[in-house]
Protein backbone atom coordinates (compact mmCIF):
# COMPACT_ATOMS: atom_id res chain seq x y z
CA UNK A 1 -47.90 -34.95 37.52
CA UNK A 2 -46.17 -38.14 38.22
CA UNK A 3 -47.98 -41.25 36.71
CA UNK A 4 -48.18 -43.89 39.78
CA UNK A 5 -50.14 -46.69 38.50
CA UNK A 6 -49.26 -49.04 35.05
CA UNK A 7 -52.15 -47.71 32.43
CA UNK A 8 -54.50 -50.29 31.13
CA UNK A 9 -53.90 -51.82 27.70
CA UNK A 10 -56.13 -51.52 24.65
CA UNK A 11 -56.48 -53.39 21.93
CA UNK A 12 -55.63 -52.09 18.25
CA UNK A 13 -58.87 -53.70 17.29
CA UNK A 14 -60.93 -51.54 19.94
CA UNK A 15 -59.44 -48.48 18.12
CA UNK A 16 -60.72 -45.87 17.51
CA UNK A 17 -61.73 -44.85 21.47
CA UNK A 18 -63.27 -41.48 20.95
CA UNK A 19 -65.66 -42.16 18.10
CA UNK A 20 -66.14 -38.42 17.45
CA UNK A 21 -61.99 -38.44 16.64
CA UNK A 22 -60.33 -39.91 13.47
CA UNK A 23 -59.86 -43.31 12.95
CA UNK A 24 -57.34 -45.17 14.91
CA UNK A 25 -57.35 -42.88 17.59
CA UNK A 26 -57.04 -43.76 21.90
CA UNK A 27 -58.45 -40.30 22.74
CA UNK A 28 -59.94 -40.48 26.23
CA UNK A 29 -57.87 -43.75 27.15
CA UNK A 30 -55.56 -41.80 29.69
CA UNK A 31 -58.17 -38.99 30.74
CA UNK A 32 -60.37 -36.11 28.50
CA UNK A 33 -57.47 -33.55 29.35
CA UNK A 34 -54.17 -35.69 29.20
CA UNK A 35 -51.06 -34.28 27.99
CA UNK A 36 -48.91 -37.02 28.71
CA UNK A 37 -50.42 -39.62 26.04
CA UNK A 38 -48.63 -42.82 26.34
CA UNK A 39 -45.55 -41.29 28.61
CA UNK A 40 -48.19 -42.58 30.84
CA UNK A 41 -45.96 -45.71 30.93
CA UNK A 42 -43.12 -44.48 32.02
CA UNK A 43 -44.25 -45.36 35.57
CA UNK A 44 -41.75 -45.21 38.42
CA UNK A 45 -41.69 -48.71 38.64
CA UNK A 46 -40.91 -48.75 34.58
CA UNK A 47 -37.74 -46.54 35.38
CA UNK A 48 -36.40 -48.19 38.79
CA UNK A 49 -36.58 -51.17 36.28
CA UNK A 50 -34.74 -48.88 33.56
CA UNK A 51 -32.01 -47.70 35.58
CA UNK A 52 -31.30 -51.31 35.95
CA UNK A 53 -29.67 -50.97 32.40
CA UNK A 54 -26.59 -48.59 34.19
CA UNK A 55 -23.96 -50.86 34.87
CA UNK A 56 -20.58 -49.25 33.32
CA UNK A 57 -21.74 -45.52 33.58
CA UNK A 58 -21.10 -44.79 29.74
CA UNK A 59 -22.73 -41.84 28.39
CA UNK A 60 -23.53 -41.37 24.49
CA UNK A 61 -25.48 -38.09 23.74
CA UNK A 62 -27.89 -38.48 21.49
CA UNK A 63 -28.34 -35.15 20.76
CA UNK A 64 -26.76 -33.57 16.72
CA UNK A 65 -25.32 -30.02 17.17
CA UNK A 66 -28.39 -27.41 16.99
CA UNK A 67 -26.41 -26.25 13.89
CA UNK A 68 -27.45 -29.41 12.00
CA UNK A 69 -28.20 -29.75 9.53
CA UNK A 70 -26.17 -26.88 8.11
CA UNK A 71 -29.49 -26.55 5.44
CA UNK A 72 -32.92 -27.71 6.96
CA UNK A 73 -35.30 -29.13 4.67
CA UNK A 74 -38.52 -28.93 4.45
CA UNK A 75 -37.83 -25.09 4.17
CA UNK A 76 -37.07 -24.62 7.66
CA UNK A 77 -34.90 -21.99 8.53
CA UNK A 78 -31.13 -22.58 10.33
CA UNK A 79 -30.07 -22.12 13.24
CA UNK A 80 -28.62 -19.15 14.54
CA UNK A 81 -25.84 -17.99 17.20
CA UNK A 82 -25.11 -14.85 18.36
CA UNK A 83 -22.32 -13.79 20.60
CA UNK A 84 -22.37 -10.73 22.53
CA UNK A 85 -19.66 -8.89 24.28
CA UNK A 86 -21.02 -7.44 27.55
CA UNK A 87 -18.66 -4.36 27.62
CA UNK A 88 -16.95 -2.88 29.22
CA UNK A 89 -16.52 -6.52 32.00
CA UNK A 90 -15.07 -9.33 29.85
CA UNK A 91 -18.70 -11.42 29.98
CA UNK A 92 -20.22 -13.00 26.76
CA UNK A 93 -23.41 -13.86 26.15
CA UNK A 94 -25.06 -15.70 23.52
CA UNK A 95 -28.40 -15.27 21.71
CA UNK A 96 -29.82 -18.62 19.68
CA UNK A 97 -32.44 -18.63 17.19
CA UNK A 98 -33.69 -22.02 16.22
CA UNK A 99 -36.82 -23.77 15.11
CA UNK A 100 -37.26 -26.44 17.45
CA UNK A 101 -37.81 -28.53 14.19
CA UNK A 102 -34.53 -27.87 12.46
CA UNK A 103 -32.37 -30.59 14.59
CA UNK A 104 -32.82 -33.30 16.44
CA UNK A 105 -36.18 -33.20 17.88
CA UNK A 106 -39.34 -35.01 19.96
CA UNK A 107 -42.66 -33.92 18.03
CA UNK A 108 -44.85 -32.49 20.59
CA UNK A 109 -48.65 -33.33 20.45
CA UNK A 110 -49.05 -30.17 19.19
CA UNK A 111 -47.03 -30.54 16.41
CA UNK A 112 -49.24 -32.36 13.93
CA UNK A 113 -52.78 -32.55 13.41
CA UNK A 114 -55.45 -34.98 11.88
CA UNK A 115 -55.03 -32.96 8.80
CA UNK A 116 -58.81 -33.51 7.58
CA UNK A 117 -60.51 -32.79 10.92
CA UNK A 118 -57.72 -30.29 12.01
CA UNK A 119 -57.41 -31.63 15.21
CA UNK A 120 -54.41 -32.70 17.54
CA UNK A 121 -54.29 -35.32 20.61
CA UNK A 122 -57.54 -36.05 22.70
CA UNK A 123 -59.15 -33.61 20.30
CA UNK A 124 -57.03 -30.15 20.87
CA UNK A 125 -57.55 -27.51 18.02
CA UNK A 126 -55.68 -24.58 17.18
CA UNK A 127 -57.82 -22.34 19.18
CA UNK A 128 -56.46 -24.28 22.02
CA UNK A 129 -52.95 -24.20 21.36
CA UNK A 130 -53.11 -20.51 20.76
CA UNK A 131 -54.33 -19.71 24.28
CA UNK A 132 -51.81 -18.11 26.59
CA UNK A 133 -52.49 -21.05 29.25
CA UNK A 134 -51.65 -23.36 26.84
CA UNK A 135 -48.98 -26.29 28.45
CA UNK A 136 -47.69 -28.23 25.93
CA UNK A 137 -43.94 -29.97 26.49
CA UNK A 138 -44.39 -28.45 30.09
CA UNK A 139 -46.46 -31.55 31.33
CA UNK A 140 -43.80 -33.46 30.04
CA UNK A 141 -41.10 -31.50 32.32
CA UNK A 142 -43.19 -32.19 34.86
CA UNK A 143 -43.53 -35.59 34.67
CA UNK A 144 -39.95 -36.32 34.23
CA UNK A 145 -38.98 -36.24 30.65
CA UNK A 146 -38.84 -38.68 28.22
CA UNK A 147 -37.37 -41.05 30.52
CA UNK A 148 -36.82 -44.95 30.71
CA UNK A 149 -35.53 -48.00 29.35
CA UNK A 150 -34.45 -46.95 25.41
CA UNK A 151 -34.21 -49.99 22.95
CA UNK A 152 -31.88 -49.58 19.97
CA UNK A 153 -32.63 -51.53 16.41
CA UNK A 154 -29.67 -50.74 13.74
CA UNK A 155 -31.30 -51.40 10.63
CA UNK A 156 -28.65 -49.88 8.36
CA UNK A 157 -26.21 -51.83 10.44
CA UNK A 158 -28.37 -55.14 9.90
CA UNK A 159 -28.99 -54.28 6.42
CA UNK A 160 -25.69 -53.97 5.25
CA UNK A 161 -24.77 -57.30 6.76
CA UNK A 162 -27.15 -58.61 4.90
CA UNK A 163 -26.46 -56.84 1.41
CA UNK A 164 -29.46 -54.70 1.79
CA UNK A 165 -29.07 -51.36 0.53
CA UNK A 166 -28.98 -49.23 2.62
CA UNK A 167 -30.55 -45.09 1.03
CA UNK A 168 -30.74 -43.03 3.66
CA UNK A 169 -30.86 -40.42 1.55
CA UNK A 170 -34.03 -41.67 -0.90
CA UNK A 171 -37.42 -42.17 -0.07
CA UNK A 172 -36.95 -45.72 0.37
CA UNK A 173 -39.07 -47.99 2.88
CA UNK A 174 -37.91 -49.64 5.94
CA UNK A 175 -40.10 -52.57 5.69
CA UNK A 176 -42.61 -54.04 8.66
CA UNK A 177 -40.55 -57.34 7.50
CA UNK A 178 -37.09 -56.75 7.43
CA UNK A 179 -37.70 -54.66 10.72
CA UNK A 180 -38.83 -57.82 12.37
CA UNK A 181 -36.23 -59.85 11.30
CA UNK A 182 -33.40 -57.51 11.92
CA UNK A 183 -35.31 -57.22 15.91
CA UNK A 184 -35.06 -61.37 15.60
CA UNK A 185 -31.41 -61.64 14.52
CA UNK A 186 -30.10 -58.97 17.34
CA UNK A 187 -32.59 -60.68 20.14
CA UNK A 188 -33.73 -58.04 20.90
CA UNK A 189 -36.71 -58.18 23.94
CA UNK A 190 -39.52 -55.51 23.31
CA UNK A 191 -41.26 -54.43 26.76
CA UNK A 192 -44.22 -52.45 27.69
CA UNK A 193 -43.08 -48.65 27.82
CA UNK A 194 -39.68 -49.17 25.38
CA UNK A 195 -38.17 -45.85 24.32
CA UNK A 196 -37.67 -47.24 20.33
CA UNK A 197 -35.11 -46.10 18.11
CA UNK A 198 -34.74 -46.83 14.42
CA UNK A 199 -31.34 -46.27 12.70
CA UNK A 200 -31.48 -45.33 9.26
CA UNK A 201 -28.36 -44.38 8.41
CA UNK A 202 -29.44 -40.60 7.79
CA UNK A 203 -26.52 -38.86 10.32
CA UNK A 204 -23.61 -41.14 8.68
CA UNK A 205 -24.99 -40.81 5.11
CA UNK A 206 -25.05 -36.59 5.76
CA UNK A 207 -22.14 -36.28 7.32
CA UNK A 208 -20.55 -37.73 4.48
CA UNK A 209 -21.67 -34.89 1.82
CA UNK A 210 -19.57 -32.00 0.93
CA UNK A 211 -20.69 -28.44 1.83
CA UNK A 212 -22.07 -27.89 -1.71
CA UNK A 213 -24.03 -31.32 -1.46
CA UNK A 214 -25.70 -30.39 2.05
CA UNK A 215 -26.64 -27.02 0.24
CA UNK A 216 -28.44 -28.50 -2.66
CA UNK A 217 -30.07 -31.28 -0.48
CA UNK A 218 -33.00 -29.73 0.65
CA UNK A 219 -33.73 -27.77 -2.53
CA UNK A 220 -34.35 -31.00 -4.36
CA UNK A 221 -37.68 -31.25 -5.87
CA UNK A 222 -38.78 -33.82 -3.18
CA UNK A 223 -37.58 -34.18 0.50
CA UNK A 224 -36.73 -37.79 0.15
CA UNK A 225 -35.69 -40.16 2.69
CA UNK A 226 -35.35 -42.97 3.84
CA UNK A 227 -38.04 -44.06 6.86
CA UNK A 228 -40.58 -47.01 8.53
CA UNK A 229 -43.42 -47.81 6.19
CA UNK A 230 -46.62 -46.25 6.75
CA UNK A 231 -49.11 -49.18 6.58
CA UNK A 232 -51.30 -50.85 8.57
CA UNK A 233 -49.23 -53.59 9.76
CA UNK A 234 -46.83 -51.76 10.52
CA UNK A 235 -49.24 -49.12 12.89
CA UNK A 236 -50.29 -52.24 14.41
CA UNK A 237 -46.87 -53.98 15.41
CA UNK A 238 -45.92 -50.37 17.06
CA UNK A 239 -49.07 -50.37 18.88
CA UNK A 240 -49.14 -53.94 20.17
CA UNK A 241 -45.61 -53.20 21.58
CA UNK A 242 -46.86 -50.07 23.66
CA UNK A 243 -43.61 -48.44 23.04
CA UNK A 244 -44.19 -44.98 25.20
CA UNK A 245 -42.29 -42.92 22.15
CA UNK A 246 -40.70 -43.90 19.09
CA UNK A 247 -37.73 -42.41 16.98
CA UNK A 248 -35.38 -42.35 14.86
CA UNK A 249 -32.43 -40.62 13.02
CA UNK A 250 -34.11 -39.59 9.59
CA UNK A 251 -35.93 -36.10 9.37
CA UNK A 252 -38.99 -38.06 9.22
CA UNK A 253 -39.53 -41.15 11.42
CA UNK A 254 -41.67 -42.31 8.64
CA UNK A 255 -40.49 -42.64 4.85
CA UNK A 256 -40.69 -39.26 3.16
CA UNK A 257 -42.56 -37.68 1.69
CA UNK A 258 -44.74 -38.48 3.93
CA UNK A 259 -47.43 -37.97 1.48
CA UNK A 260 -47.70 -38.76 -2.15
CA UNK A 261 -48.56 -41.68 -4.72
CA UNK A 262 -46.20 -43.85 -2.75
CA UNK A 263 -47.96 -43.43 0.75
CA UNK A 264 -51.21 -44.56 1.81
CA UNK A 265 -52.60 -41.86 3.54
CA UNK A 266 -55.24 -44.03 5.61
CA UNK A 267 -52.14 -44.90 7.75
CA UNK A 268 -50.23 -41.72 7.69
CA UNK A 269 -48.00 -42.35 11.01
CA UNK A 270 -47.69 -38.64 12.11
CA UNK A 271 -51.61 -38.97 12.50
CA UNK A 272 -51.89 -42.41 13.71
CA UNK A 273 -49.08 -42.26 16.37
CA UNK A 274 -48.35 -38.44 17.84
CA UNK A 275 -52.46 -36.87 16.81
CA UNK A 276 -53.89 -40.15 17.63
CA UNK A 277 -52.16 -41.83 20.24
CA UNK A 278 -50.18 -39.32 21.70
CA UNK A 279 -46.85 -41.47 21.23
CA UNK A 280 -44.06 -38.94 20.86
CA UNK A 281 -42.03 -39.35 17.85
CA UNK A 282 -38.20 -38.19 17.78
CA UNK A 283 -36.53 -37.12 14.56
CA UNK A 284 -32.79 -36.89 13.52
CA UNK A 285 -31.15 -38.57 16.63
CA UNK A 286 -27.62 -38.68 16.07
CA UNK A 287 -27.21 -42.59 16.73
CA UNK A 288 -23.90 -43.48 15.19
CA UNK A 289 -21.74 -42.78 18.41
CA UNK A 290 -24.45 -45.24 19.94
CA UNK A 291 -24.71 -47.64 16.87
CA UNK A 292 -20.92 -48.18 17.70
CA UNK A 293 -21.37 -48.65 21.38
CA UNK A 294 -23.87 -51.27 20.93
CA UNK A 295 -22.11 -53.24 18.65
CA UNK A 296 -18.83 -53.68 20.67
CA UNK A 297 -20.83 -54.16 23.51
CA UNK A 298 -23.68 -56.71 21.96
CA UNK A 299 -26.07 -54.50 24.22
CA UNK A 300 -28.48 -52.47 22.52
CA UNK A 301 -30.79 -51.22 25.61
CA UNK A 302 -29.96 -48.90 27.56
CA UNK A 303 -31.20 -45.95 30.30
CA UNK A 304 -32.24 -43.12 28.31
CA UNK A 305 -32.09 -39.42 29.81
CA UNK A 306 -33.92 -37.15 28.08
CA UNK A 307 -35.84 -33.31 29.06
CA UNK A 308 -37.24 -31.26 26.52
CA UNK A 309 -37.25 -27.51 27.31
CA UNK A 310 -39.30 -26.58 29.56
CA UNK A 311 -41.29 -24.44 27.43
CA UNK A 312 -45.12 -23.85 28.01
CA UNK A 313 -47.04 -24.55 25.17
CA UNK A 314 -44.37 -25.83 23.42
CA UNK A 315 -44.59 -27.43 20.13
CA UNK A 316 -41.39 -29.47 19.68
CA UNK A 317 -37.83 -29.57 21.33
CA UNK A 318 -34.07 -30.53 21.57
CA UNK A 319 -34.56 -33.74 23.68
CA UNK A 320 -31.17 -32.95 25.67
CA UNK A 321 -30.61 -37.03 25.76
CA UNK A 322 -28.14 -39.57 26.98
CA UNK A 323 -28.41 -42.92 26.29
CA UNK A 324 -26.53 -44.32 29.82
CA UNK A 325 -25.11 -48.43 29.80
């Protein structure tokens, strides 16, 4: 279903909606069965607006190979190709095996739960997504992918011009603070229904290791990296923006681990923002083809193109994504 009219706002302060839900949460704000969550902005008026952004007709995929990383973390397995001969014609096919986690990625609403109550946007439990009816990333096919006007901040860019370190690679913060001023310094103009990317620096710091080093990485004793802060301010700045999806190019869009001594797990952001808003979150964008777009060009919004497979009851997938000046 097409969303035709411009959702109403809420306040971060009026949170939580649905107080049988976990704290923080807008269940009920776009409907008791919505599978959209705040995609709802992407009206059509929001993308006539977007497409505004087209004006040279460059096109950066967004998208890293499948085959990327080479070694998964979080003990995910890799991805898988096989090619098969169709004898005795000269026809190939090719069978792929992936986890729709391994790459880059959007985080479905069934992805991550409240992890206390158990429970996923507007209040769906496992028993839900188990059913064969179940639609997942199909409503989002539906209603036209993750489509719109995509907004580009280059915080490893901005931090090393500013002789911030930049550790893409260690569970290092990206503050609330230096996010804001970076946004400040680049002008950049926040509206209603922004696709938001984060640039960590993950991709460039990656492709940089040697084939022994991307090996070892995810068998470290911790899967650190680099990420937004997980606090309150920070949950409240996204929210106030009404950004329909957020992402980034780290495995997690938050610092990781996501949980530990470091975090504070009252404002865990996989809760707060895909379980309890429904705002999809994108992981391991390859942005450095775009990072050096929108620095020659000073422009760092964009149209963004982007359909997840149109898998029902999907989880997570590939977003398949252009960014289009």
């Amino acid at each position: 279903m097409t969303i035709t009219q411009d959702p109403p706002t809420v306040a971060f302060d009026a949170l939580p909606l649905n107080p049988n839900g976990p704290r923080g949460n807008a269940w009920g704000r776009f409907g008791p069965t919505d599978q959209l969550g705040t995609l709802n902005l992407l009206t059509p008026e929001r993308v006539v607006e977007a497409a505004k952004e087209i004006r040279s007709g460059v096109r950066v995929s967004l998208d890293w190979p499948l085959s990327m990383p080479s070694y998964p973390s979080f003990n995910r397995s890799p991805f898988k190709q096989e090619l098969v001969l169709r004898n005795p014609n000269c026809v190939y096919d090719d069978i792929l095996t992936f986890n729709s986690q391994g790459s880059t990625q959007w985080d479905g609403f069934r992805h991550y739960a409240h992890q206390k109550s158990r429970l996923f946007y507007n209040g769906t439990t496992t028993e839900d997504i188990e059913k064969s009816d179940a639609i997942g990333l199909h409503s989002w096919v539906e209603n036209g992918g993750v489509t719109g006007r995509g907004i580009l901040l280059d915080y490893a860019e901005w931090a090393t011009s500013k002789g911030i370190p930049v550790s893409a690679l260690e569970s290092t913060p990206i503050t609330l603070e230096n996010l804001k001023q970076a946004a400040a310094d680049y002008k950049l103009d926040f509206r209603k229904g922004d696709i938001f990317f984060v640039r960590s620096g993950f991709t460039a710091a990656y492709n940089k290791l040697s084939a022994q080093e991307r090996e070892d990485l995810p068998k470290r004793p911790s899967p650190d990296f680099s990420g937004v802060e997980a606090t309150e301010e920070m949950l409240r700045w996204l929210w106030e923006h009404q950004f329909a999806a957020v992402a980034g190019d780290a495995p997690s869009f938050e610092r990781s681990p996501i949980r530990g001594n470091h975090a504070n797990q009252e404002f865990n952001l996989h809760e707060w923002v895909l379980a309890g808003w429904g705002t999809p979150i994108g992981e391991m964008f390859d942005l450095e083809k775009l990072s050096e777009h929108c620095k020659a060009t000073g422009r760092y919004t964009f149209f963004l193109s982007s359909m997840p497979l149109n898998v029902v009851g999907g989880v997570a997938s590939p977003p398949n994504a252009f960014a289009i000046f």
